[in-house]
N, C-alpha and C. Protein backbone atom coordinates (compact mmCIF):
# COMPACT_ATOMS: atom_id res chain seq x y z
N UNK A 1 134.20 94.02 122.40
CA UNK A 1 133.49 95.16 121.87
C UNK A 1 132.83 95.90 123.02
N UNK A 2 131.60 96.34 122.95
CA UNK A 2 131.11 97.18 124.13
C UNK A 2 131.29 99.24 123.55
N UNK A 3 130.43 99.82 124.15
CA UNK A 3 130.35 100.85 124.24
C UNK A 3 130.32 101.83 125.74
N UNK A 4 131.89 101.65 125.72
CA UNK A 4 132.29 101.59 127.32
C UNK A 4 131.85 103.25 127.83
N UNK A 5 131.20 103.66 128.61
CA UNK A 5 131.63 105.33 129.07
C UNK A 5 130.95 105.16 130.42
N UNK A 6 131.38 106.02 131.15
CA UNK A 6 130.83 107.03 132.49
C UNK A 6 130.50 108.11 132.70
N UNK A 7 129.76 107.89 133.74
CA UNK A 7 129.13 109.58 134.50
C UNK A 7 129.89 109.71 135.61
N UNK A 8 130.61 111.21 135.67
CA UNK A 8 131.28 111.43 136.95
C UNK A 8 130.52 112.40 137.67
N UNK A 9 130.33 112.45 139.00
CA UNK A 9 129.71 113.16 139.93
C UNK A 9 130.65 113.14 141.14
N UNK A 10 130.94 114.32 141.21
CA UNK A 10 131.28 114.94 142.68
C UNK A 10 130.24 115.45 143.36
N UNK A 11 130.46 115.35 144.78
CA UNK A 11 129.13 115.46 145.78
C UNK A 11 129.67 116.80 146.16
N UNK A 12 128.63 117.64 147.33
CA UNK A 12 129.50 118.97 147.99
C UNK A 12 130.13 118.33 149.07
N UNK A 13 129.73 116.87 149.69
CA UNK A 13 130.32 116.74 150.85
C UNK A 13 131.88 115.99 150.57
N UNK A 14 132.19 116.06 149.47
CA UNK A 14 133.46 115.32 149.38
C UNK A 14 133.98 115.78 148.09
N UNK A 15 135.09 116.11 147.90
CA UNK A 15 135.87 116.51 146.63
C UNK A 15 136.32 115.07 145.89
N UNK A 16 135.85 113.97 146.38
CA UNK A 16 136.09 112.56 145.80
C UNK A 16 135.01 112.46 144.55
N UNK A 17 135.53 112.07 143.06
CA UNK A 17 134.43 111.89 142.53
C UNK A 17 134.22 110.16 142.75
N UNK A 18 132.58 109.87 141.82
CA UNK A 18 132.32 108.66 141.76
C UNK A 18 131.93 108.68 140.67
N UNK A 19 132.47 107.61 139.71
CA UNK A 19 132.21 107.00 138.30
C UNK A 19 130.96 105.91 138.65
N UNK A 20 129.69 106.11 137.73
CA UNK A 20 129.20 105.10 137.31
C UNK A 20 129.51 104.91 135.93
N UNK A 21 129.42 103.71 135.66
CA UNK A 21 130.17 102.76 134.37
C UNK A 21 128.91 102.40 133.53
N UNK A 22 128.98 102.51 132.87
CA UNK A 22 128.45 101.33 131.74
C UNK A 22 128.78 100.57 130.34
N UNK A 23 129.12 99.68 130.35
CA UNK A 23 129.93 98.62 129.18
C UNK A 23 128.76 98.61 128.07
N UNK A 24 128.17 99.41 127.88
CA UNK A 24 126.93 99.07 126.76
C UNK A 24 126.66 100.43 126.20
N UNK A 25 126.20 101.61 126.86
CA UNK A 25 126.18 102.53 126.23
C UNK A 25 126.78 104.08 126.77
N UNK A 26 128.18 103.88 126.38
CA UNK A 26 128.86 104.82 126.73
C UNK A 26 128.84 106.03 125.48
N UNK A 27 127.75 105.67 124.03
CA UNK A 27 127.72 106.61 123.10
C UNK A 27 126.82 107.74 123.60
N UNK A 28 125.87 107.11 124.80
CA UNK A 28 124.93 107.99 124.82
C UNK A 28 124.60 108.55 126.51
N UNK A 29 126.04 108.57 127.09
CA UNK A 29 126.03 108.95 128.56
C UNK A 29 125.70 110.39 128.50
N UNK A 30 126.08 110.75 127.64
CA UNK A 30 125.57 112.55 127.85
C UNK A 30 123.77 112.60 128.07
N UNK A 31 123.45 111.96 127.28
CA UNK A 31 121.71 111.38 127.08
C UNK A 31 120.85 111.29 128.18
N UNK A 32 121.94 110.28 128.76
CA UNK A 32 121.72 109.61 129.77
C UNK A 32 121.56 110.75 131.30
N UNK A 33 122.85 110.94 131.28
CA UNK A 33 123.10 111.91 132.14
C UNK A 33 121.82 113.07 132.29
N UNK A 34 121.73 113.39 131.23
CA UNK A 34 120.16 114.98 131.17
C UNK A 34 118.92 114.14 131.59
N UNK A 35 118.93 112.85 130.89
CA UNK A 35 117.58 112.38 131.57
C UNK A 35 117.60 112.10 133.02
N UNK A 36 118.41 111.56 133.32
CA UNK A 36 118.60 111.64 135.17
C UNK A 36 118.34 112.77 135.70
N UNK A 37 119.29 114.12 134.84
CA UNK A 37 119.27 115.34 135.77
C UNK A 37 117.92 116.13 135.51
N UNK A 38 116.79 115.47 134.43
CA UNK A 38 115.78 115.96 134.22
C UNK A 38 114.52 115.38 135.05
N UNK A 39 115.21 113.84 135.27
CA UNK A 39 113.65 113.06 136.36
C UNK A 39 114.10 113.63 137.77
N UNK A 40 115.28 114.00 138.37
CA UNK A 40 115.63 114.45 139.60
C UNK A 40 115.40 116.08 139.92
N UNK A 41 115.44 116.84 138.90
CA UNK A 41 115.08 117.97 138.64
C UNK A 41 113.23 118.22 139.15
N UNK A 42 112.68 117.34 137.98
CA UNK A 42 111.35 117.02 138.04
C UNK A 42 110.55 116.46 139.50
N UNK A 43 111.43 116.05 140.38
CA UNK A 43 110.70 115.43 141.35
C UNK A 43 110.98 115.99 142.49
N UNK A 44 112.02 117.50 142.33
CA UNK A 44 112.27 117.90 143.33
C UNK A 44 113.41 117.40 143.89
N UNK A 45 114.41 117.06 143.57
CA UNK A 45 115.76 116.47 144.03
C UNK A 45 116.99 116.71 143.74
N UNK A 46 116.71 117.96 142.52
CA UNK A 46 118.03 118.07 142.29
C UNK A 46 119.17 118.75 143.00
N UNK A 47 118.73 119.74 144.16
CA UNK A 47 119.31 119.71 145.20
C UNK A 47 119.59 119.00 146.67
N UNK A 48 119.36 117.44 146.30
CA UNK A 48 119.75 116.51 147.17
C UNK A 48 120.37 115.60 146.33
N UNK A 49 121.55 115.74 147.27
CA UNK A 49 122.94 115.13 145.81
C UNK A 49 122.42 113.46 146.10
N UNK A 50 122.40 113.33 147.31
CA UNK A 50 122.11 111.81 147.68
C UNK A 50 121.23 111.09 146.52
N UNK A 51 119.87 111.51 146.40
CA UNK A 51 118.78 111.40 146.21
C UNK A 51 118.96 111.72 144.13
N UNK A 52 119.70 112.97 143.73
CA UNK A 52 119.61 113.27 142.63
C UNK A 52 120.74 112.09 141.87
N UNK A 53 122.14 111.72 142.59
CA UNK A 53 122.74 110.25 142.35
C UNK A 53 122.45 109.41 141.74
N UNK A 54 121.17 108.77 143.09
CA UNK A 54 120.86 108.03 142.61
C UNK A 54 119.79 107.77 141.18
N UNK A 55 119.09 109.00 141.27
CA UNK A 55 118.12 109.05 139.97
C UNK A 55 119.05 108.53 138.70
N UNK A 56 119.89 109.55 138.70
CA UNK A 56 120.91 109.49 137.82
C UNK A 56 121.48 108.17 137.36
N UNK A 57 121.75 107.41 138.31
CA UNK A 57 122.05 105.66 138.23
C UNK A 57 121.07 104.80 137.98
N UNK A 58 120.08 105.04 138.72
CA UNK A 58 118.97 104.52 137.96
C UNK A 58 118.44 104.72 136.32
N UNK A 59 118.77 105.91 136.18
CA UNK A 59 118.40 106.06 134.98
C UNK A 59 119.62 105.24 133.58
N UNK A 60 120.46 105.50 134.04
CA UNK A 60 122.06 104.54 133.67
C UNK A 60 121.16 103.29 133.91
N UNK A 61 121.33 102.84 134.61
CA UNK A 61 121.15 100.89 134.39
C UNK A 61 119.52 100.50 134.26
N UNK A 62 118.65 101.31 134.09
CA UNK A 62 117.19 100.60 134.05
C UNK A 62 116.33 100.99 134.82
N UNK A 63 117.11 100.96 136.05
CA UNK A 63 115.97 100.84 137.33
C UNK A 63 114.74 101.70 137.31
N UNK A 64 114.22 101.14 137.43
CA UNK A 64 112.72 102.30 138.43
C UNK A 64 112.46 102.33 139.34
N UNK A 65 113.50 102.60 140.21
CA UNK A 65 113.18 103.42 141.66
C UNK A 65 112.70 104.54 142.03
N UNK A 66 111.74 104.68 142.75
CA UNK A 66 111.08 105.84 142.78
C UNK A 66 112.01 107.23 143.00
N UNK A 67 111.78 108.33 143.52
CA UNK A 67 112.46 109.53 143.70
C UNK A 67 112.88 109.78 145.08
N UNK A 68 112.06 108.65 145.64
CA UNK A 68 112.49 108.42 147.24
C UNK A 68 112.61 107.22 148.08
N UNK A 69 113.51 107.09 148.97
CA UNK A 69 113.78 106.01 149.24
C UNK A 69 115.10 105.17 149.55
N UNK A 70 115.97 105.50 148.35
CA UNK A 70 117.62 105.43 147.89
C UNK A 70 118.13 106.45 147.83
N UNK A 71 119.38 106.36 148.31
CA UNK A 71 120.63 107.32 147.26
C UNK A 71 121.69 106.64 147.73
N UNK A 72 122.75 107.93 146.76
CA UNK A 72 123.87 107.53 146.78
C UNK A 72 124.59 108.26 147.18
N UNK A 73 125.85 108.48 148.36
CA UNK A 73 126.13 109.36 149.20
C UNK A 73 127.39 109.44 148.85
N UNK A 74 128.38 110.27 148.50
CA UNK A 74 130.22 110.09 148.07
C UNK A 74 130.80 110.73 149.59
N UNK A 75 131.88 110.27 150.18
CA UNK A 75 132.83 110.72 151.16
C UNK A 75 132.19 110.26 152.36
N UNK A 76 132.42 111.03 153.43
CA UNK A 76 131.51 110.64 154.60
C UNK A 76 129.97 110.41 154.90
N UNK A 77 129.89 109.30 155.53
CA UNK A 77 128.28 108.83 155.39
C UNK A 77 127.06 109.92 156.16
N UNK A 78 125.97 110.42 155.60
CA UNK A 78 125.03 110.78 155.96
C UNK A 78 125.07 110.45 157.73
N UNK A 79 124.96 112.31 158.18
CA UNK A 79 124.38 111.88 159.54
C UNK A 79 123.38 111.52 160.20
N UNK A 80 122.71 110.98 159.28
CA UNK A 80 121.34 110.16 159.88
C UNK A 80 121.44 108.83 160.24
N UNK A 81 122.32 108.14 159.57
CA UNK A 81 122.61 106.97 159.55
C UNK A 81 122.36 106.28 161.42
N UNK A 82 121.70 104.79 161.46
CA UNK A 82 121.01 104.63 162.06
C UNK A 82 121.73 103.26 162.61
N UNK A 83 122.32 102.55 162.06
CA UNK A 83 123.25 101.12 161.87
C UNK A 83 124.74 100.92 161.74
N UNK A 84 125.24 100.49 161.71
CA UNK A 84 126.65 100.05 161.93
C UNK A 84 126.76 99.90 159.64
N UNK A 85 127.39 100.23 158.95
CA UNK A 85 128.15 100.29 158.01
C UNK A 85 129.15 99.56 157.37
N UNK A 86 128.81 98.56 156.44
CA UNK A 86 129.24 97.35 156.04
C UNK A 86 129.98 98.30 154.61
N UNK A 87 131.34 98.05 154.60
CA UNK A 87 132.09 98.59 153.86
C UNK A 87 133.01 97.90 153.04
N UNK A 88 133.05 97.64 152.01
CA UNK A 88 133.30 96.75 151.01
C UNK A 88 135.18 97.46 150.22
N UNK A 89 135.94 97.08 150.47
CA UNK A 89 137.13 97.29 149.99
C UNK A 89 138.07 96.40 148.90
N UNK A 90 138.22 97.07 147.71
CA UNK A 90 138.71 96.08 146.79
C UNK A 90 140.36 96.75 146.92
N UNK A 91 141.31 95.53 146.59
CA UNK A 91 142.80 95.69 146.66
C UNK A 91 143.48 94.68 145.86
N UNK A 92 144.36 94.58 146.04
CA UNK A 92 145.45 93.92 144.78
C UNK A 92 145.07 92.36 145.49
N UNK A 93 144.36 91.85 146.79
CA UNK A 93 144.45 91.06 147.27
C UNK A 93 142.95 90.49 147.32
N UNK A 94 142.18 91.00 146.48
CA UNK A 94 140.90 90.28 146.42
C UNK A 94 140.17 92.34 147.04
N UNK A 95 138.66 91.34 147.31
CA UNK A 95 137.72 92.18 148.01
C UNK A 95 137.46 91.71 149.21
N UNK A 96 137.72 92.75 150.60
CA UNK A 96 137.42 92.64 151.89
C UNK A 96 136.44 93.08 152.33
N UNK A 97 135.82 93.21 153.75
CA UNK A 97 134.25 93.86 154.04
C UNK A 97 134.70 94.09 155.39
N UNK A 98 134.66 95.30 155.95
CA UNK A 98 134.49 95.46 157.10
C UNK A 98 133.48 95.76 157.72
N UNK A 99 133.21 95.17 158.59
CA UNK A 99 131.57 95.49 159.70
C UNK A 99 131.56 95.19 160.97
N UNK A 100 131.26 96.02 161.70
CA UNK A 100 130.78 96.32 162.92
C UNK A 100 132.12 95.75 163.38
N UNK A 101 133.67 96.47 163.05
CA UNK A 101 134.79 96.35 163.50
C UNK A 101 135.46 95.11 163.23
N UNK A 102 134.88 94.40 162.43
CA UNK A 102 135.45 92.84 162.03
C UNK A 102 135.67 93.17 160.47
N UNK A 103 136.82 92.46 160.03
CA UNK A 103 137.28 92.03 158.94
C UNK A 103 136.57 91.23 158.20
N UNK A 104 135.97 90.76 157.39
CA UNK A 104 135.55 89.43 156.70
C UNK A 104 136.00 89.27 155.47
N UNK A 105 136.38 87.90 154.93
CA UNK A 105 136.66 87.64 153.57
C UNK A 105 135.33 87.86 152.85
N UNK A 106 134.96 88.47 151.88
CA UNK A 106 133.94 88.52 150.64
C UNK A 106 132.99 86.99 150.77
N UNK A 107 133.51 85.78 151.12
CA UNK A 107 132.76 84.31 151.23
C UNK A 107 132.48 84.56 152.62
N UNK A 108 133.14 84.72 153.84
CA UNK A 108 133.10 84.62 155.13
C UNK A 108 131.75 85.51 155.06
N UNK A 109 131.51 87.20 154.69
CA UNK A 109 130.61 88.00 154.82
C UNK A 109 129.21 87.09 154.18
N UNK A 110 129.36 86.74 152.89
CA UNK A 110 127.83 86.48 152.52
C UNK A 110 127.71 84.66 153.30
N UNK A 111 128.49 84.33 154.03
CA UNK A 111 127.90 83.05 154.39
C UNK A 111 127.36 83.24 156.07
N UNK A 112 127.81 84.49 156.52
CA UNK A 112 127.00 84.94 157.97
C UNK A 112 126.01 85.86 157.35
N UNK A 113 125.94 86.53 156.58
CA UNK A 113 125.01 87.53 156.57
C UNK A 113 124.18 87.17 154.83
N UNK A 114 124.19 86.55 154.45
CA UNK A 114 123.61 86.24 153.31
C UNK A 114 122.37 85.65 153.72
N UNK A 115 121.15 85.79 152.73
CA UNK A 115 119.60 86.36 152.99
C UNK A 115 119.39 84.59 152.82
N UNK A 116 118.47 84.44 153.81
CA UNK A 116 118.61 82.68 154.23
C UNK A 116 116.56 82.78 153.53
N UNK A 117 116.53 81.63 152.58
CA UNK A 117 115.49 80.98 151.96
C UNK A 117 114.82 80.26 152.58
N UNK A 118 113.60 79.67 152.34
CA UNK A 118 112.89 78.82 153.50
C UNK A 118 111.77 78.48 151.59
């Protein structure tokens, strides 16, 4: 069962769209959608696609993330970017990760870089 639908957003920096999903309430993505484009509107963001994205997704799954802080960027990465870019690729052969020019298997990545407990 499920109430499957998405929000599609194309960015200006890329003619690629991006689907966010949701398996629960796809009756009321239109809903959904205005309230995002109304808290991003509201906070001053709706002309920062990055920034208005993410409202938008947040507003889709729950979150309360503030209006600053996150986003979500489609096509080429923001030129601010400050770090090397961990890039996650799914294929008929599993999910791969590339970073900082290395390959990793999906287990290989979170067992070097996975957040160590004490």
């Amino acid at each position: 069962m499920g109430s499957r639908g998405h929000i599609g957003i194309v960015q200006s920096t890329s003619g690629t769209p991006i689907y966010l999903y949701t398996h629960w309430a796809g009756h009321e993505v239109q809903h959904i959608l205005a309230e995002g484009l109304k808290k991003a509107k509201e906070a001053g963001r709706i002309d920062d696609e990055t920034y208005a994205t993410r409202i938008i997704f947040d507003t889709l799954t729950g979150c309360v993330g503030g209006t600053t802080g996150y986003g979500i960027h489609i096509g080429e990465p923001a030129g601010d970017n400050e770090y090397e870019i961990p890039t996650v690729f799914f294929g008929s052969n599993g999910a791969m990760v590339v970073y900082a020019d290395r390959l990793y298997s999906v287990g290989d990545f979170i067992e070097k870089f996975g957040m160590v407990t004490t």
